[in-house]
C-alpha atoms as a PDB file:
ATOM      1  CA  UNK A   1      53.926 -40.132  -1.722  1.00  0.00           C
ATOM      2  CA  UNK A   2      52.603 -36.562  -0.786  1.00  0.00           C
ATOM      3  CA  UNK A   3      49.004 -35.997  -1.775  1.00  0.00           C
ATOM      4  CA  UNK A   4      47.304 -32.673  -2.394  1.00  0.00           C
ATOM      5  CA  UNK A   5      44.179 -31.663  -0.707  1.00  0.00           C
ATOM      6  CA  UNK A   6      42.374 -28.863  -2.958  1.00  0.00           C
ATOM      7  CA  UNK A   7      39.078 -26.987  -2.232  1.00  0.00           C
ATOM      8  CA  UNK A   8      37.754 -23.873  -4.741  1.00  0.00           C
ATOM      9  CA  UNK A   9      35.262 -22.805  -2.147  1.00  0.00           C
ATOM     10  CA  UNK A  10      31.891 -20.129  -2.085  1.00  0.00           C
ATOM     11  CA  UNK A  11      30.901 -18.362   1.011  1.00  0.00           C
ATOM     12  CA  UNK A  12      27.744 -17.890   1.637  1.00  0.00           C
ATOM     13  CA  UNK A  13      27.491 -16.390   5.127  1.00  0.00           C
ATOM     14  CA  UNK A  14      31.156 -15.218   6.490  1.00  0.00           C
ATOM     15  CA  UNK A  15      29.830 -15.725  10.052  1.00  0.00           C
ATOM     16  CA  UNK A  16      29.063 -20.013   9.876  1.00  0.00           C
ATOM     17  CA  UNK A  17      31.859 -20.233   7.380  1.00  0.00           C
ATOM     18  CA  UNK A  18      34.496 -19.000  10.149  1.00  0.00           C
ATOM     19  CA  UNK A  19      32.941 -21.055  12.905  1.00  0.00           C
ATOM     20  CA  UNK A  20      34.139 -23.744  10.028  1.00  0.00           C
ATOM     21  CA  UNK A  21      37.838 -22.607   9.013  1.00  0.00           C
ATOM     22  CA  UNK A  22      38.892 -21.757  12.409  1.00  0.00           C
ATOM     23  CA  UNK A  23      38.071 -24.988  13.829  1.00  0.00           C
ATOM     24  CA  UNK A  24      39.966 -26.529  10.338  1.00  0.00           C
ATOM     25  CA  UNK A  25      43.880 -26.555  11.367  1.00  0.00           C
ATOM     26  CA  UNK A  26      43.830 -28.323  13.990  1.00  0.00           C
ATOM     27  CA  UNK A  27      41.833 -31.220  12.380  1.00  0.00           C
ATOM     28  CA  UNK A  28      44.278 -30.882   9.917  1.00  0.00           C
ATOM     29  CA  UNK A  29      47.523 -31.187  12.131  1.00  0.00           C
ATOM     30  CA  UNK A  30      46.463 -34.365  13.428  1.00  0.00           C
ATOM     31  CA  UNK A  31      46.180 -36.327  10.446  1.00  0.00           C
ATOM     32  CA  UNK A  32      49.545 -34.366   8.918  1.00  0.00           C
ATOM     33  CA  UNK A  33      48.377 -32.261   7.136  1.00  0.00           C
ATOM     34  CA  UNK A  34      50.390 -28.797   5.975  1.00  0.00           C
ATOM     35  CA  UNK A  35      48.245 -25.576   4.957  1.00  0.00           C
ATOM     36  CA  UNK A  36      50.329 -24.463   1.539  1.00  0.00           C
ATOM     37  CA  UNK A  37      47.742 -21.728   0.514  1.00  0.00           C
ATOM     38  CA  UNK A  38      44.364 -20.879   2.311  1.00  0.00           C
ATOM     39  CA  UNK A  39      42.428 -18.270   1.015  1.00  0.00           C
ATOM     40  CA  UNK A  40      44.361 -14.643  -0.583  1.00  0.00           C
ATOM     41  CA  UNK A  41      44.908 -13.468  -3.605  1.00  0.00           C
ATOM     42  CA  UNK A  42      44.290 -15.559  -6.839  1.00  0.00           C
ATOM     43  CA  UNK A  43      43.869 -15.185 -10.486  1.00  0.00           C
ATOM     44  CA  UNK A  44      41.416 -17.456 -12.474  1.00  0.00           C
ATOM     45  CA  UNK A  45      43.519 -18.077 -16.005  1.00  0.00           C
ATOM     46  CA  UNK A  46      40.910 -20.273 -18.116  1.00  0.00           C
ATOM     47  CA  UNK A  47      37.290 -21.080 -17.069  1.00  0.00           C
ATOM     48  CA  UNK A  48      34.901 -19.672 -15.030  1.00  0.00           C
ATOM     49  CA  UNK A  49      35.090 -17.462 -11.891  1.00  0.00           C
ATOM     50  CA  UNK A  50      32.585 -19.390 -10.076  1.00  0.00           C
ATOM     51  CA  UNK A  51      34.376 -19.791  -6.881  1.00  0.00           C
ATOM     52  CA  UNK A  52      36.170 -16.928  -4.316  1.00  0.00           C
ATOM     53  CA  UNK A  53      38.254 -19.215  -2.190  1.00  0.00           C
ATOM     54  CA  UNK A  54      41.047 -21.389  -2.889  1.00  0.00           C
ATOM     55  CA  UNK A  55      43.018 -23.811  -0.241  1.00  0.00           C
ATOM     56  CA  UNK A  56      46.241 -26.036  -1.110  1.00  0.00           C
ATOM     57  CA  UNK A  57      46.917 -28.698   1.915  1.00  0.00           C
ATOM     58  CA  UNK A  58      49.693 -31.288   1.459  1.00  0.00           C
ATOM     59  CA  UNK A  59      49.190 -34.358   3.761  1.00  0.00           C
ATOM     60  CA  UNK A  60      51.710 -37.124   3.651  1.00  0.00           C
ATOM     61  CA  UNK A  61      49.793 -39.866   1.644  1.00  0.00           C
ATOM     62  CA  UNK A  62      46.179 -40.008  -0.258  1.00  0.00           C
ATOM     63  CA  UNK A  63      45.084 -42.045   2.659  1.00  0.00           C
ATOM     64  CA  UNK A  64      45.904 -39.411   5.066  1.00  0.00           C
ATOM     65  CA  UNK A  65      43.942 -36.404   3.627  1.00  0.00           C
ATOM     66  CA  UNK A  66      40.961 -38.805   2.647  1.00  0.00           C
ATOM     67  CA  UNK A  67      40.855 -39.984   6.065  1.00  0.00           C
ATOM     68  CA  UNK A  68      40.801 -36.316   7.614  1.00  0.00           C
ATOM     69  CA  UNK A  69      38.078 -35.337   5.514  1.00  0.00           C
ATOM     70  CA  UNK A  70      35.976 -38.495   6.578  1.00  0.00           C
ATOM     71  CA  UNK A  71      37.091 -37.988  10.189  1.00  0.00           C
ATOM     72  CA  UNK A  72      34.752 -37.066  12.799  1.00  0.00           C
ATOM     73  CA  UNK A  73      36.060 -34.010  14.182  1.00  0.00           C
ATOM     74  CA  UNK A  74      35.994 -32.538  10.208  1.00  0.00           C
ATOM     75  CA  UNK A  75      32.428 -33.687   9.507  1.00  0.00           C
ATOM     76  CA  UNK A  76      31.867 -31.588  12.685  1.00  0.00           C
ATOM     77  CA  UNK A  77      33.299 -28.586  11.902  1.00  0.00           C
ATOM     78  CA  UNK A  78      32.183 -28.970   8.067  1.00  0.00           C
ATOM     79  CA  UNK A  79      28.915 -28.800   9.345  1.00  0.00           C
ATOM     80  CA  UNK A  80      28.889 -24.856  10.043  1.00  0.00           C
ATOM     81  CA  UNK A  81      30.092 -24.731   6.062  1.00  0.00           C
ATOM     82  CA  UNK A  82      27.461 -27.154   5.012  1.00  0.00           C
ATOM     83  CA  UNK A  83      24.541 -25.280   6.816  1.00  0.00           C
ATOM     84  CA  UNK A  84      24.433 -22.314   4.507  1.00  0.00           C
ATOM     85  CA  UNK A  85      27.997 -21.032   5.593  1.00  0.00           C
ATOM     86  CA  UNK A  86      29.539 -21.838   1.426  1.00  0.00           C
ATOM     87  CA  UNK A  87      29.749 -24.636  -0.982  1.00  0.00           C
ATOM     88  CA  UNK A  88      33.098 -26.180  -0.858  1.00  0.00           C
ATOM     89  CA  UNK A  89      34.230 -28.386  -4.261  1.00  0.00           C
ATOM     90  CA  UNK A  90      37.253 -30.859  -2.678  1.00  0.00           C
ATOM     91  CA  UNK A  91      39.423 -33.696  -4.225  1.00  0.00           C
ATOM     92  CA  UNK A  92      42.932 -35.282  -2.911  1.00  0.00           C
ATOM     93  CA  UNK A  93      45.157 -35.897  -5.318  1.00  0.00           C
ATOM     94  CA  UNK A  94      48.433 -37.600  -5.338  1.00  0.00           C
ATOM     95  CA  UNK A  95      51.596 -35.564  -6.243  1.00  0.00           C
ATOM     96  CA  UNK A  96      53.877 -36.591  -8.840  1.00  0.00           C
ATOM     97  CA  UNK A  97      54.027 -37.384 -12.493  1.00  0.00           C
ATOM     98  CA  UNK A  98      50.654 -39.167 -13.739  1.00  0.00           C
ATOM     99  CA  UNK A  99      51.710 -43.262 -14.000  1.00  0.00           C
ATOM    100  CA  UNK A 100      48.011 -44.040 -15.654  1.00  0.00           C
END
């Protein structure tokens, strides 16, 4: 089942936070995953405007998506991001109707 990767994302410093996203697709390729939005316009609805950023990534499975954000070459390039480049919030989700 297709799982969702979503990050509502801060930058802090534009400079270490592109050394971050354009080392990102690639990582992403190799464990399946498919960029569905990434950054552009958006419109907060309900709740607070606390983040700038939004990204949408559809990987095959759960598995897949957790396992490229625990991967090597991610921690790597998350790095940059995690160094005072933003604050990134991030879950994978399954898609589908809830069963629980």
């Amino acid at each position: 089942m297709a799982a969702y990767w979503l990050s509502r994302c801060i930058i802090h410093d534009p400079v270490e936070y592109k050394k971050y996203t354009d080392r990102v697709p690639e990582i992403l390729q190799k464990h399946g995953g498919k960029v569905l939005a990434r950054g552009g316009r958006y419109q907060v609805n309900e709740g607070p405007d606390t983040f700038n950023r939004y990204v949408v990534i559809e990987f095959p499975t759960l598995e897949a998506g957790v396992n490229c954000f625990h991967s090597p070459e991610y921690a790597e390039a998350a790095a940059f991001r995690r160094n005072g480049g933003g604050v990134v919030e991030n879950v994978v989700v399954e898609g589908g109707e809830a069963t629980h």
